[in-house]
N, C-alpha and C. Protein backbone atom coordinates (compact mmCIF):
# COMPACT_ATOMS: atom_id res chain seq x y z
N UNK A 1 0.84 -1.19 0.00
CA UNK A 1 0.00 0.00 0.00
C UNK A 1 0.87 1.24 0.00
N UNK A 2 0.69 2.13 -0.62
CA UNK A 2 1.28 3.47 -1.03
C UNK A 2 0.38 4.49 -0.10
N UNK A 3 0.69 4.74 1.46
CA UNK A 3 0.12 5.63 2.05
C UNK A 3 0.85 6.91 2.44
N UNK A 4 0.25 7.75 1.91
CA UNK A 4 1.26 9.50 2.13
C UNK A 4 0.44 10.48 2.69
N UNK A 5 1.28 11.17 4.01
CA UNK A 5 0.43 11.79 4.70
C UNK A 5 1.34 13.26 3.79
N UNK A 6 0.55 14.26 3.60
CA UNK A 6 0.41 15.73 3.23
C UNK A 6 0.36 16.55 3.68
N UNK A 7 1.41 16.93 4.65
CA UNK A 7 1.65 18.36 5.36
C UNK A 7 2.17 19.64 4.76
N UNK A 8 1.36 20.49 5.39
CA UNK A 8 1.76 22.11 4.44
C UNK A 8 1.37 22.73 5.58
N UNK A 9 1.13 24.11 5.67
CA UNK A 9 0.52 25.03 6.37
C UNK A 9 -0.91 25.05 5.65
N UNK A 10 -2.24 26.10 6.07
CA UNK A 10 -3.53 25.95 5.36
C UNK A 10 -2.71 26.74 3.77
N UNK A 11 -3.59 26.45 3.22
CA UNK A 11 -3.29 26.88 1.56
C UNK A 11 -1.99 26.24 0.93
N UNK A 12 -1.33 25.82 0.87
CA UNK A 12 -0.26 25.27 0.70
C UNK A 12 -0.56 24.29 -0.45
N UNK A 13 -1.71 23.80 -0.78
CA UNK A 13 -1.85 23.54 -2.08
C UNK A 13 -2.24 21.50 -1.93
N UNK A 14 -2.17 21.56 -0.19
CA UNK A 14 -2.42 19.94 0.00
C UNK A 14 -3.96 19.46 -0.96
N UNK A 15 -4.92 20.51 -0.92
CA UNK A 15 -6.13 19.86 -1.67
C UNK A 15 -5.75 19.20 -2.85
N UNK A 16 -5.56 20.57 -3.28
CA UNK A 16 -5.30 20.04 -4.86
C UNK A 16 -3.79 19.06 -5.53
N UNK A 17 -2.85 18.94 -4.81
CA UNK A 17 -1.66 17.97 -5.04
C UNK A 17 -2.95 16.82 -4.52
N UNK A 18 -3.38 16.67 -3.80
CA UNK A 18 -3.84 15.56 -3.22
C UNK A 18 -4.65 14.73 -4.17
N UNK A 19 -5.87 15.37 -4.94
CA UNK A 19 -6.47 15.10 -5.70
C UNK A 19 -5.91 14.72 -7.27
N UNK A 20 -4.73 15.19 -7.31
CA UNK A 20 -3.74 14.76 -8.50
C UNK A 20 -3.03 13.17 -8.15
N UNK A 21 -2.68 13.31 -6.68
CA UNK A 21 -2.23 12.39 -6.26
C UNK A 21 -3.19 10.89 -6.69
N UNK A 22 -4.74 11.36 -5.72
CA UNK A 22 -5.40 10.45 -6.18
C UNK A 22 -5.81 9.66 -7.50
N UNK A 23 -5.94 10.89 -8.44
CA UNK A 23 -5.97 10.25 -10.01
C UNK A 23 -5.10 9.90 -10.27
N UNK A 24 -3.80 9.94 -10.38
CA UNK A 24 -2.26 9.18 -10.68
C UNK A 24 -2.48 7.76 -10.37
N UNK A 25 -2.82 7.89 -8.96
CA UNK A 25 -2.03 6.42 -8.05
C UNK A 25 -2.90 5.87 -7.45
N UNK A 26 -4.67 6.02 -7.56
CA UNK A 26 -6.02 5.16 -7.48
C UNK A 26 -6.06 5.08 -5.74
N UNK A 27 -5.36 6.34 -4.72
CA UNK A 27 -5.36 5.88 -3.69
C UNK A 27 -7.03 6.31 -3.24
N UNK A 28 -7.63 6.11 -1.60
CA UNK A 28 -8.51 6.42 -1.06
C UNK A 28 -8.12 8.04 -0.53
N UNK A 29 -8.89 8.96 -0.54
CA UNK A 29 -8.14 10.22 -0.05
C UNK A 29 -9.02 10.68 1.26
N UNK A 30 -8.31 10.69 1.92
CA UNK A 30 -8.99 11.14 3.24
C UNK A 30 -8.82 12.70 3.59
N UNK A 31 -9.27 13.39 3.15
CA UNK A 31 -9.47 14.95 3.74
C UNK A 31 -10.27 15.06 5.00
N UNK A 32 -9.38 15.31 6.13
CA UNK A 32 -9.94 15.72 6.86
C UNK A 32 -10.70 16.70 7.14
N UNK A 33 -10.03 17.81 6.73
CA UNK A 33 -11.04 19.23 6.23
C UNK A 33 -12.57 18.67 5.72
N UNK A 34 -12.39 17.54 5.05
CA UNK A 34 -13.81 17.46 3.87
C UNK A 34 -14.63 16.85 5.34
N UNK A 35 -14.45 15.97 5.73
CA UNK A 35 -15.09 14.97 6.98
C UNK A 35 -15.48 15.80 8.18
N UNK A 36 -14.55 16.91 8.30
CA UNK A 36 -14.89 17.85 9.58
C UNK A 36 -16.30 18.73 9.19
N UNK A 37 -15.84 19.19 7.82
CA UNK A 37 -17.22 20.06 7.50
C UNK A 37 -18.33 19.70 6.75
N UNK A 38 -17.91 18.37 6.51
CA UNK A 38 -19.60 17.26 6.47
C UNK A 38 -19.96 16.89 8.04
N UNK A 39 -19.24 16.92 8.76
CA UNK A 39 -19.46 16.30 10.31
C UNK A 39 -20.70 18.14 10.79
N UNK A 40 -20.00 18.75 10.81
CA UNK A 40 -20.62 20.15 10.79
C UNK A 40 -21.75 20.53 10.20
N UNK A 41 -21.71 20.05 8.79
CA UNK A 41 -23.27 20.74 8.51
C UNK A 41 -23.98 19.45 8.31
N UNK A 42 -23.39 18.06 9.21
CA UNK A 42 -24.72 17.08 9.74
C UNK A 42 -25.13 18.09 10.61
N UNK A 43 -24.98 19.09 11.40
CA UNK A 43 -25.86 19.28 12.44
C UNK A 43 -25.65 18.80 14.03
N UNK A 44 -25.10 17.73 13.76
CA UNK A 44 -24.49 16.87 15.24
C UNK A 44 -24.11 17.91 16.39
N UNK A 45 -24.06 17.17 17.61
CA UNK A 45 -23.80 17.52 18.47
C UNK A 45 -22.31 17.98 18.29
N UNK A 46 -21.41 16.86 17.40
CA UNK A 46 -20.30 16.59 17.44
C UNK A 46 -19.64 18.06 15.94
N UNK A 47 -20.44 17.95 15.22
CA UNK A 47 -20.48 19.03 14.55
C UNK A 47 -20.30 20.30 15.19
N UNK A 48 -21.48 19.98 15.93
CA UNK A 48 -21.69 22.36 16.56
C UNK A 48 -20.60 22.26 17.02
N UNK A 49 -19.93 21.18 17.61
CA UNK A 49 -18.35 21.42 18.78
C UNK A 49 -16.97 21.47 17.97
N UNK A 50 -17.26 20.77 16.86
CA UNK A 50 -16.53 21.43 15.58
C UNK A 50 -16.14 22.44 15.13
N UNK A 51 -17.53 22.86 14.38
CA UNK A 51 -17.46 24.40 14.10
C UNK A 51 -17.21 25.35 14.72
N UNK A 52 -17.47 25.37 15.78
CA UNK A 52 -16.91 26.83 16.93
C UNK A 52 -15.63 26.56 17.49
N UNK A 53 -14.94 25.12 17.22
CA UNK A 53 -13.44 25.43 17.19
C UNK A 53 -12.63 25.49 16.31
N UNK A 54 -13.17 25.58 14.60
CA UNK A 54 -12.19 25.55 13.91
C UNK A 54 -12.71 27.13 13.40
N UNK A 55 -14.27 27.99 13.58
CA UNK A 55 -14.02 29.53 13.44
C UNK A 55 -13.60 29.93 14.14
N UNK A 56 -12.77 29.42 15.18
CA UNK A 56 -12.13 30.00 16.15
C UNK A 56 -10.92 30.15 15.82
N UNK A 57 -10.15 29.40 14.96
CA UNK A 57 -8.68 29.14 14.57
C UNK A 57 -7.91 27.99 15.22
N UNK A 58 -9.56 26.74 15.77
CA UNK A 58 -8.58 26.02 16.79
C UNK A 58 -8.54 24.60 15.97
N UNK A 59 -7.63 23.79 16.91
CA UNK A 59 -7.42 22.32 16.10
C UNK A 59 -8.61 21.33 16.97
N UNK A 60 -9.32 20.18 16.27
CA UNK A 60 -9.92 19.37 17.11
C UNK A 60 -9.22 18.81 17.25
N UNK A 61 -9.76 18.37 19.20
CA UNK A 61 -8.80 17.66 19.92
C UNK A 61 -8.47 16.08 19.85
N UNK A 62 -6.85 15.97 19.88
CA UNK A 62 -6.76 14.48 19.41
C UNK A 62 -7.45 13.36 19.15
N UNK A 63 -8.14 12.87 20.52
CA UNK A 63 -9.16 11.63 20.31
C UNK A 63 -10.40 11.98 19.74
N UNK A 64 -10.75 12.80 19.43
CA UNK A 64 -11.56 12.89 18.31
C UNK A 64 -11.42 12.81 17.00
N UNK A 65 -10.14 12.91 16.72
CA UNK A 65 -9.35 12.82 15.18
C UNK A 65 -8.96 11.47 15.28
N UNK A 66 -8.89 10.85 16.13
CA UNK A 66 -7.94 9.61 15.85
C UNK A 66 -9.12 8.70 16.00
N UNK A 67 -10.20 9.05 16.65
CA UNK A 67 -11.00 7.79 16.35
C UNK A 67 -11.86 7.91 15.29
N UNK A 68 -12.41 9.33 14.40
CA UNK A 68 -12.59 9.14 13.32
C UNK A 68 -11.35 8.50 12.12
N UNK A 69 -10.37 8.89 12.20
CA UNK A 69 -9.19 7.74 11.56
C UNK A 69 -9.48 6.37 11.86
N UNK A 70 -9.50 5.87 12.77
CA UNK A 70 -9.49 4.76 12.82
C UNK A 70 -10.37 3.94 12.62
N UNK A 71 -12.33 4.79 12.41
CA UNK A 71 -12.88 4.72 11.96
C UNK A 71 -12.96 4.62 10.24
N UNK A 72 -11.99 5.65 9.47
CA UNK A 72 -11.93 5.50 8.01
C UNK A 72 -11.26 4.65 8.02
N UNK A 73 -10.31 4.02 8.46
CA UNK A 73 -8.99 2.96 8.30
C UNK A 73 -9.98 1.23 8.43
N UNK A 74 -10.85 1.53 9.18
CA UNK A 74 -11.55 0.00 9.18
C UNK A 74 -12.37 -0.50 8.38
N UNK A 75 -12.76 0.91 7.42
CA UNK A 75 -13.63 0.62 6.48
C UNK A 75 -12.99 0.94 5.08
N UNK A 76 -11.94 0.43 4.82
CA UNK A 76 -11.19 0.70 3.72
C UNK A 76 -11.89 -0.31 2.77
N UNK A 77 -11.80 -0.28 1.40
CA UNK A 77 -12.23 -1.08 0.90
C UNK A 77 -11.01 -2.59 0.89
N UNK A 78 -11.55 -3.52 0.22
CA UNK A 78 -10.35 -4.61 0.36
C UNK A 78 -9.53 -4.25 -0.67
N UNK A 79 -9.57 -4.06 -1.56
CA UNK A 79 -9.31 -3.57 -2.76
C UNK A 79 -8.05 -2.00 -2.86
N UNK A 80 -8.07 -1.99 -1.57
CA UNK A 80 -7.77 -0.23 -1.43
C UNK A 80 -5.77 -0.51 -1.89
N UNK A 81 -5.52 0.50 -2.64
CA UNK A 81 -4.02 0.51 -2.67
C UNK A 81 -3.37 1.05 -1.97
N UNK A 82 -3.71 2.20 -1.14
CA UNK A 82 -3.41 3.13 -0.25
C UNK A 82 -3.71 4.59 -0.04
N UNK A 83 -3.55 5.14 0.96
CA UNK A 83 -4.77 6.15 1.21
C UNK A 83 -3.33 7.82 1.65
N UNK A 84 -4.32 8.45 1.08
CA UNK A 84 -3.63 10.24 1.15
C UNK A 84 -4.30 10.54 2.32
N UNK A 85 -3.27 10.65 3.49
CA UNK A 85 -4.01 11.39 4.30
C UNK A 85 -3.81 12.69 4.36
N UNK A 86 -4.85 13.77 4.26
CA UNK A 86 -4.87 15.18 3.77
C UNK A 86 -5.26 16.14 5.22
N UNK A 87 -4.62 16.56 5.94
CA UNK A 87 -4.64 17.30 6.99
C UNK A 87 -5.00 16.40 8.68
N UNK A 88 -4.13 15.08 8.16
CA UNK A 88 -3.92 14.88 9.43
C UNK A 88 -2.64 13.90 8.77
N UNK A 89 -1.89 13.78 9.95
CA UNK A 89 -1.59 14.20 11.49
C UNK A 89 -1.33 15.73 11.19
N UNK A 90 -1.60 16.28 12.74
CA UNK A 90 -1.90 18.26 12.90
C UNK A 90 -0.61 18.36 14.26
N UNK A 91 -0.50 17.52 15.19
CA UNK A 91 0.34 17.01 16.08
C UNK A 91 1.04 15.99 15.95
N UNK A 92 2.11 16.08 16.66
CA UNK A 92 3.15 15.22 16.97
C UNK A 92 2.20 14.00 17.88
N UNK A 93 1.34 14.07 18.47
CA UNK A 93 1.15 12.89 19.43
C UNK A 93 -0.13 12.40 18.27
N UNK A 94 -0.76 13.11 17.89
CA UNK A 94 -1.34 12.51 16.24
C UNK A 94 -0.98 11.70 15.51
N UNK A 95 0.33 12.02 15.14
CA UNK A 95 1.80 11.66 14.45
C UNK A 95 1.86 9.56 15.13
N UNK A 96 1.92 10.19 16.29
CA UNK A 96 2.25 8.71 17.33
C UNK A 96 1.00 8.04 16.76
N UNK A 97 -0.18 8.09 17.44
CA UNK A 97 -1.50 7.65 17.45
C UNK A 97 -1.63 7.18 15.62
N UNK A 98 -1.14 8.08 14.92
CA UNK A 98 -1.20 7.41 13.29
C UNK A 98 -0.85 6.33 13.04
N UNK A 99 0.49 6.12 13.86
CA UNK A 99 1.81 5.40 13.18
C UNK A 99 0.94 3.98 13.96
N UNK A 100 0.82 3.98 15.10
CA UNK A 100 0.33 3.09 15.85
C UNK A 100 -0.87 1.98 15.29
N UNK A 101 -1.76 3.07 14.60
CA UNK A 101 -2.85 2.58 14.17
C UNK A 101 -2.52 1.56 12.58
N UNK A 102 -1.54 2.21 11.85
CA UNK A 102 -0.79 1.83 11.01
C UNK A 102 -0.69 0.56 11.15
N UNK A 103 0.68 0.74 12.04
CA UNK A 103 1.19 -0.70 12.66
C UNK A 103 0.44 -1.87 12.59
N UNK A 104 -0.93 -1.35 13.56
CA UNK A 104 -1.72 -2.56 13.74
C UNK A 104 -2.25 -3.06 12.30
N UNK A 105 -2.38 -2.33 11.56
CA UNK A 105 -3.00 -2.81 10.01
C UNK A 105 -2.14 -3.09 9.19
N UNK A 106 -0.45 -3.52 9.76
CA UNK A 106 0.66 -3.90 8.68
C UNK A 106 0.62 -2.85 7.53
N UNK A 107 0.63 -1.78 8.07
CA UNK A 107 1.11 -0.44 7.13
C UNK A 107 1.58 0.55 7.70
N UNK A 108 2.08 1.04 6.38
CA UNK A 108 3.55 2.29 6.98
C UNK A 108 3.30 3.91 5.79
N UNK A 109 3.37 5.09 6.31
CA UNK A 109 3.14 5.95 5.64
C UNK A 109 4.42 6.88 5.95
N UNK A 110 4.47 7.60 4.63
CA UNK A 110 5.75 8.68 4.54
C UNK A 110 4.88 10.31 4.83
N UNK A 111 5.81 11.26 5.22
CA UNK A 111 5.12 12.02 5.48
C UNK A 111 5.71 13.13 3.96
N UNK A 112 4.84 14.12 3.33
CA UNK A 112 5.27 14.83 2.09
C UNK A 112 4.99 16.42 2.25
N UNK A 113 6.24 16.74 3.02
CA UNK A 113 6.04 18.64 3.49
C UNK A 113 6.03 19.22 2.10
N UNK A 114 4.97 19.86 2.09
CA UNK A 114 4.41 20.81 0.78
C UNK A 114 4.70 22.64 1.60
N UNK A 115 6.15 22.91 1.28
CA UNK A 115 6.28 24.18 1.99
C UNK A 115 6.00 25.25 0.76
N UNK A 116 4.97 26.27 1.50
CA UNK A 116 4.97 27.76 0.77
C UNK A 116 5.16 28.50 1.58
N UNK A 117 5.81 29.42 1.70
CA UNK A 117 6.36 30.76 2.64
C UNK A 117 4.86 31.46 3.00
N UNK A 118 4.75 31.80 4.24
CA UNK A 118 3.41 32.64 4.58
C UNK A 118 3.21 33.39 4.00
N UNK A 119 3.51 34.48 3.53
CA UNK A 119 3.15 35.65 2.91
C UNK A 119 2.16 35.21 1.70
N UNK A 120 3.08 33.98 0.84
CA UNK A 120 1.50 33.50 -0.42
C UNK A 120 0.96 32.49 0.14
N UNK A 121 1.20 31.84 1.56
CA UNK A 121 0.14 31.06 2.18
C UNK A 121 -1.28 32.04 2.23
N UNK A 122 -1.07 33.27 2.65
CA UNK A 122 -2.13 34.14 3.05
C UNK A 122 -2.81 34.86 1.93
N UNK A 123 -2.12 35.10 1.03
CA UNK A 123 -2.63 35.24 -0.16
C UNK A 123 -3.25 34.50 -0.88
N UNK A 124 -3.23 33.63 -0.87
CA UNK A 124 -3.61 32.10 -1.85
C UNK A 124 -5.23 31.98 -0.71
N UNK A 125 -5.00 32.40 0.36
CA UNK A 125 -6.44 31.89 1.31
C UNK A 125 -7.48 32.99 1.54
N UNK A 126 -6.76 34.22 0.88
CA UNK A 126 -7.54 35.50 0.78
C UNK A 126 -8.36 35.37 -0.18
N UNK A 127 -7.78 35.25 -1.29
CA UNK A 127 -7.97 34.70 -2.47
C UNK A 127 -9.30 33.80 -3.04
N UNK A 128 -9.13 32.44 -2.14
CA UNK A 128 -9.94 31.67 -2.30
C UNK A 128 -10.92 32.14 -1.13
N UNK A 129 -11.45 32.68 -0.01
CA UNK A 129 -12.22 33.23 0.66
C UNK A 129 -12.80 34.22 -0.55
N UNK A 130 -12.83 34.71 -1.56
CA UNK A 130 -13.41 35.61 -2.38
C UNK A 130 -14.44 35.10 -2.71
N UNK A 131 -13.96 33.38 -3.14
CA UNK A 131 -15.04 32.58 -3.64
C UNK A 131 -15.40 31.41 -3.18
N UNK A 132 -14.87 30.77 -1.83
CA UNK A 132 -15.20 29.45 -1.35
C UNK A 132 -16.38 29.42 -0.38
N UNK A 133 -16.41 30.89 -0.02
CA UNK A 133 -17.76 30.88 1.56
C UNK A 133 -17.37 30.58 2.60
N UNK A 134 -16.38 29.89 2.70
CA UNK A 134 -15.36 29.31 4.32
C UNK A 134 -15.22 30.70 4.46
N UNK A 135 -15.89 30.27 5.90
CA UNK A 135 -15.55 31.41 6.88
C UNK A 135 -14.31 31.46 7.82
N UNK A 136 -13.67 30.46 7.41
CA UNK A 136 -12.04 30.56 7.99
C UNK A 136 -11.45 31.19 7.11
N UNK A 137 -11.26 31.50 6.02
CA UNK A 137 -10.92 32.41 5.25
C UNK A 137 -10.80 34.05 5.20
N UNK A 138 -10.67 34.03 6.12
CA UNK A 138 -10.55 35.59 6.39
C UNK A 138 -9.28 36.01 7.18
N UNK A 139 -8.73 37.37 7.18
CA UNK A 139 -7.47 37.81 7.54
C UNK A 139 -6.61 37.14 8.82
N UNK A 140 -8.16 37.49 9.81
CA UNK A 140 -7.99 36.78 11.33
C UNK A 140 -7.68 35.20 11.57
N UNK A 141 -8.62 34.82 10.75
CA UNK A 141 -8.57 33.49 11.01
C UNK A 141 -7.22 32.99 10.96
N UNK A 142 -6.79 33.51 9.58
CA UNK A 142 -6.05 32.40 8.56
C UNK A 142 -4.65 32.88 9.44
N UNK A 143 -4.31 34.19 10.29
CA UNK A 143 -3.23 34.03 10.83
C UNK A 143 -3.78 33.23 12.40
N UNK A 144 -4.62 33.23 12.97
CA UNK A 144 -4.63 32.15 14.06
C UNK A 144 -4.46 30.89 13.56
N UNK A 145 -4.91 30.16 12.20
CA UNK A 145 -4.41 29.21 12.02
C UNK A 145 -3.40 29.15 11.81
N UNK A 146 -2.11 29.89 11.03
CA UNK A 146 -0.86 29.61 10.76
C UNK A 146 -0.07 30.17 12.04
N UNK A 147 -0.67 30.60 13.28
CA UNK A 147 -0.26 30.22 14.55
C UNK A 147 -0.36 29.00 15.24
N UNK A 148 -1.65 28.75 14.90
CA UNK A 148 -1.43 27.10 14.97
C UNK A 148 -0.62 26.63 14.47
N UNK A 149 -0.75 26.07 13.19
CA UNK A 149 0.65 25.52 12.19
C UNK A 149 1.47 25.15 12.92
N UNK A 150 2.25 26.88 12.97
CA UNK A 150 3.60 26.91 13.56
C UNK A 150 3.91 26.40 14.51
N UNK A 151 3.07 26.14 15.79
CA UNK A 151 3.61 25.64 16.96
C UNK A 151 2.81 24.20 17.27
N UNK A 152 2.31 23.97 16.42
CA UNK A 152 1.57 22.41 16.30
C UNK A 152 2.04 21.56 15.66
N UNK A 153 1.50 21.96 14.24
CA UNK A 153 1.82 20.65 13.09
C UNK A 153 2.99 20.71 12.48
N UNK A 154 3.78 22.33 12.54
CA UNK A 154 4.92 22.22 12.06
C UNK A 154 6.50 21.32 12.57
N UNK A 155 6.18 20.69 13.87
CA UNK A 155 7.02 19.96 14.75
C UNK A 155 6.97 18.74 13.67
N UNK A 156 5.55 17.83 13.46
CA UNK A 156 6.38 16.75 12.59
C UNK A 156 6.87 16.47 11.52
N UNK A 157 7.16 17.54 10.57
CA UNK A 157 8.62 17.40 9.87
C UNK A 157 9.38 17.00 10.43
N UNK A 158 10.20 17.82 12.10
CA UNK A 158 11.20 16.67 12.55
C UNK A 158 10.73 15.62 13.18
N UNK A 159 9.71 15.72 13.80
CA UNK A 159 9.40 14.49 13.96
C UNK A 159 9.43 13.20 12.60
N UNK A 160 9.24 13.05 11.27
CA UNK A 160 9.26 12.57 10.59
C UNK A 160 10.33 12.63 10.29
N UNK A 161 11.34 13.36 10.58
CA UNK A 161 12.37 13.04 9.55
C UNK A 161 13.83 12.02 10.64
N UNK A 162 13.07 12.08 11.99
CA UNK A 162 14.15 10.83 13.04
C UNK A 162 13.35 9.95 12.42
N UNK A 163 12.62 9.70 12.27
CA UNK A 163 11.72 8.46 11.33
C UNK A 163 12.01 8.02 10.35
N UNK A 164 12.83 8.81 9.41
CA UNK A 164 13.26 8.39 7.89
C UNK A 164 12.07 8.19 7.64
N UNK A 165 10.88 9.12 7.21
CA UNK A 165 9.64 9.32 6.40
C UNK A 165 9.47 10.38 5.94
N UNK A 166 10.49 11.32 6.04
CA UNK A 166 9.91 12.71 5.45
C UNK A 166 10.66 13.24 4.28
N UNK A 167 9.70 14.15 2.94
CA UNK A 167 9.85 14.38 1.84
C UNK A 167 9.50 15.38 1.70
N UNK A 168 10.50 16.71 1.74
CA UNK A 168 10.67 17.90 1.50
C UNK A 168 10.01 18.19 0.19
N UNK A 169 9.04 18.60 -0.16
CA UNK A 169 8.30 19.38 -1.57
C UNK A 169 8.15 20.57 -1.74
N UNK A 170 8.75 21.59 -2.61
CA UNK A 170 8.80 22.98 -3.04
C UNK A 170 7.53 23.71 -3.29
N UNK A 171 6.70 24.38 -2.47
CA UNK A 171 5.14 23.77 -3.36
C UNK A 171 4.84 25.77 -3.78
N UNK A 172 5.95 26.38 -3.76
CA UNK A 172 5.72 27.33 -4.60
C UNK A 172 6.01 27.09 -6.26
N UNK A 173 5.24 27.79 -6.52
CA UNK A 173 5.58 27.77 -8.80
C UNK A 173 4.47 26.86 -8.97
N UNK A 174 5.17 26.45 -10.20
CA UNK A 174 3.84 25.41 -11.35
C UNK A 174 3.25 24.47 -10.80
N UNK A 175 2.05 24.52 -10.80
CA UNK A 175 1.30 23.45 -10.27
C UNK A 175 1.86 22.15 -11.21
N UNK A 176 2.21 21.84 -12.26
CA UNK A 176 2.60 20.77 -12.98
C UNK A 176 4.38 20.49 -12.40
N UNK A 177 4.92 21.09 -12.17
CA UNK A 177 6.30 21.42 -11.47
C UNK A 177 6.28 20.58 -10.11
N UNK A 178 4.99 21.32 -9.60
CA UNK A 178 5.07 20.77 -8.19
C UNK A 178 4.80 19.26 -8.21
N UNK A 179 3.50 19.08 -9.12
CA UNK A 179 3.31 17.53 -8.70
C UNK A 179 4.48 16.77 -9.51
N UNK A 180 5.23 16.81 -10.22
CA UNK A 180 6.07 16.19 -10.88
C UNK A 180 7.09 16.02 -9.67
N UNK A 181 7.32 16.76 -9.06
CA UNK A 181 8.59 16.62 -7.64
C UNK A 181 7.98 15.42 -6.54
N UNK A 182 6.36 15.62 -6.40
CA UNK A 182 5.86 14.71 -5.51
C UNK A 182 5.93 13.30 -6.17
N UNK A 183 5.85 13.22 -7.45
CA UNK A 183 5.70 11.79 -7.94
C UNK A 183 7.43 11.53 -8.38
């Protein structure tokens, strides 16, 4: 199985490499982003507690991410070649709880840092707030999230890389540029 987790900061271009990824290489793609804000406008209990922490600029908290993972991971198809995971792991103890869950299913994933410098991280999310309706998309938000980032998810790069799993990707310039470096 060919499983690659996709770290960037927000905007960084993980959607769309991801979705290239998927047509290339027939994997399952797990966006977490997509699952959080279908979880949200179910309406759920688990939703409303969602949404008022991610317009907040916040991360949901671990065991709630890891048991929806481990929830998508049990229902893989048999058939599955391997799966993009798209905005998770967000933490280092995420990171753990991934690898773990892995393990138990005799699989192993590399991690693929998609770096863009903030300045067109924030641009690129201004941008698409013109026309996406995400209300995280706005000035405030998008720097509480890349405060997050920074002192959250940006740790497992090294964490991945004492691992021998991590793959530095340039993810400024050509979108055809870029995915050609990932493949």
């Amino acid at each position: 199985m060919l499983n690659i987790i996709l770290c960037g900061a927000p905007g960084s271009g993980k959607g769309t490499q991801s979705d290239l990824i998927v047509e290339k290489y027939g994997l399952q793609h797990l966006s977490t982003g997509d699952a959080l804000r279908a979880e949200i406008k179910s309406g759920s209990e688990l939703g409303k507690e969602i949404g008022e922490l991610i317009a907040g600029g916040n991360l949901v908290p671990d065991h709630k991410m890891i048991h929806l993972i481990e929830r998508y991971l049990d229902n893989l198809p048999a058939d599955c070649k391997g799966v993009i995971f798209d905005g998770f792991p967000r933490t280092v103890a995420q990171a753990e709880a991934l690898e773990l869950l892995l393990e138990r299913r005799h699989m192993k994933a590399v991690l693929l840092d998609l770096f863009v410098e903030e300045d067109e991280v924030i641009k690129r999310l201004l941008n698409r707030g013109k026309t996406s309706g995400r209300a995280d998309d706005n000035y405030e938000t998008i720097k509480k999230r890349l405060v997050v980032y920074n002192e959250q998810t940006s740790p497992l790069k090294e964490w991945y890389k004492k691992e021998g799993k991590h793959c530095y990707i340039n993810g400024l310039g050509d979108l055809d540029r870029i995915f050609a470096d990932i493949v």
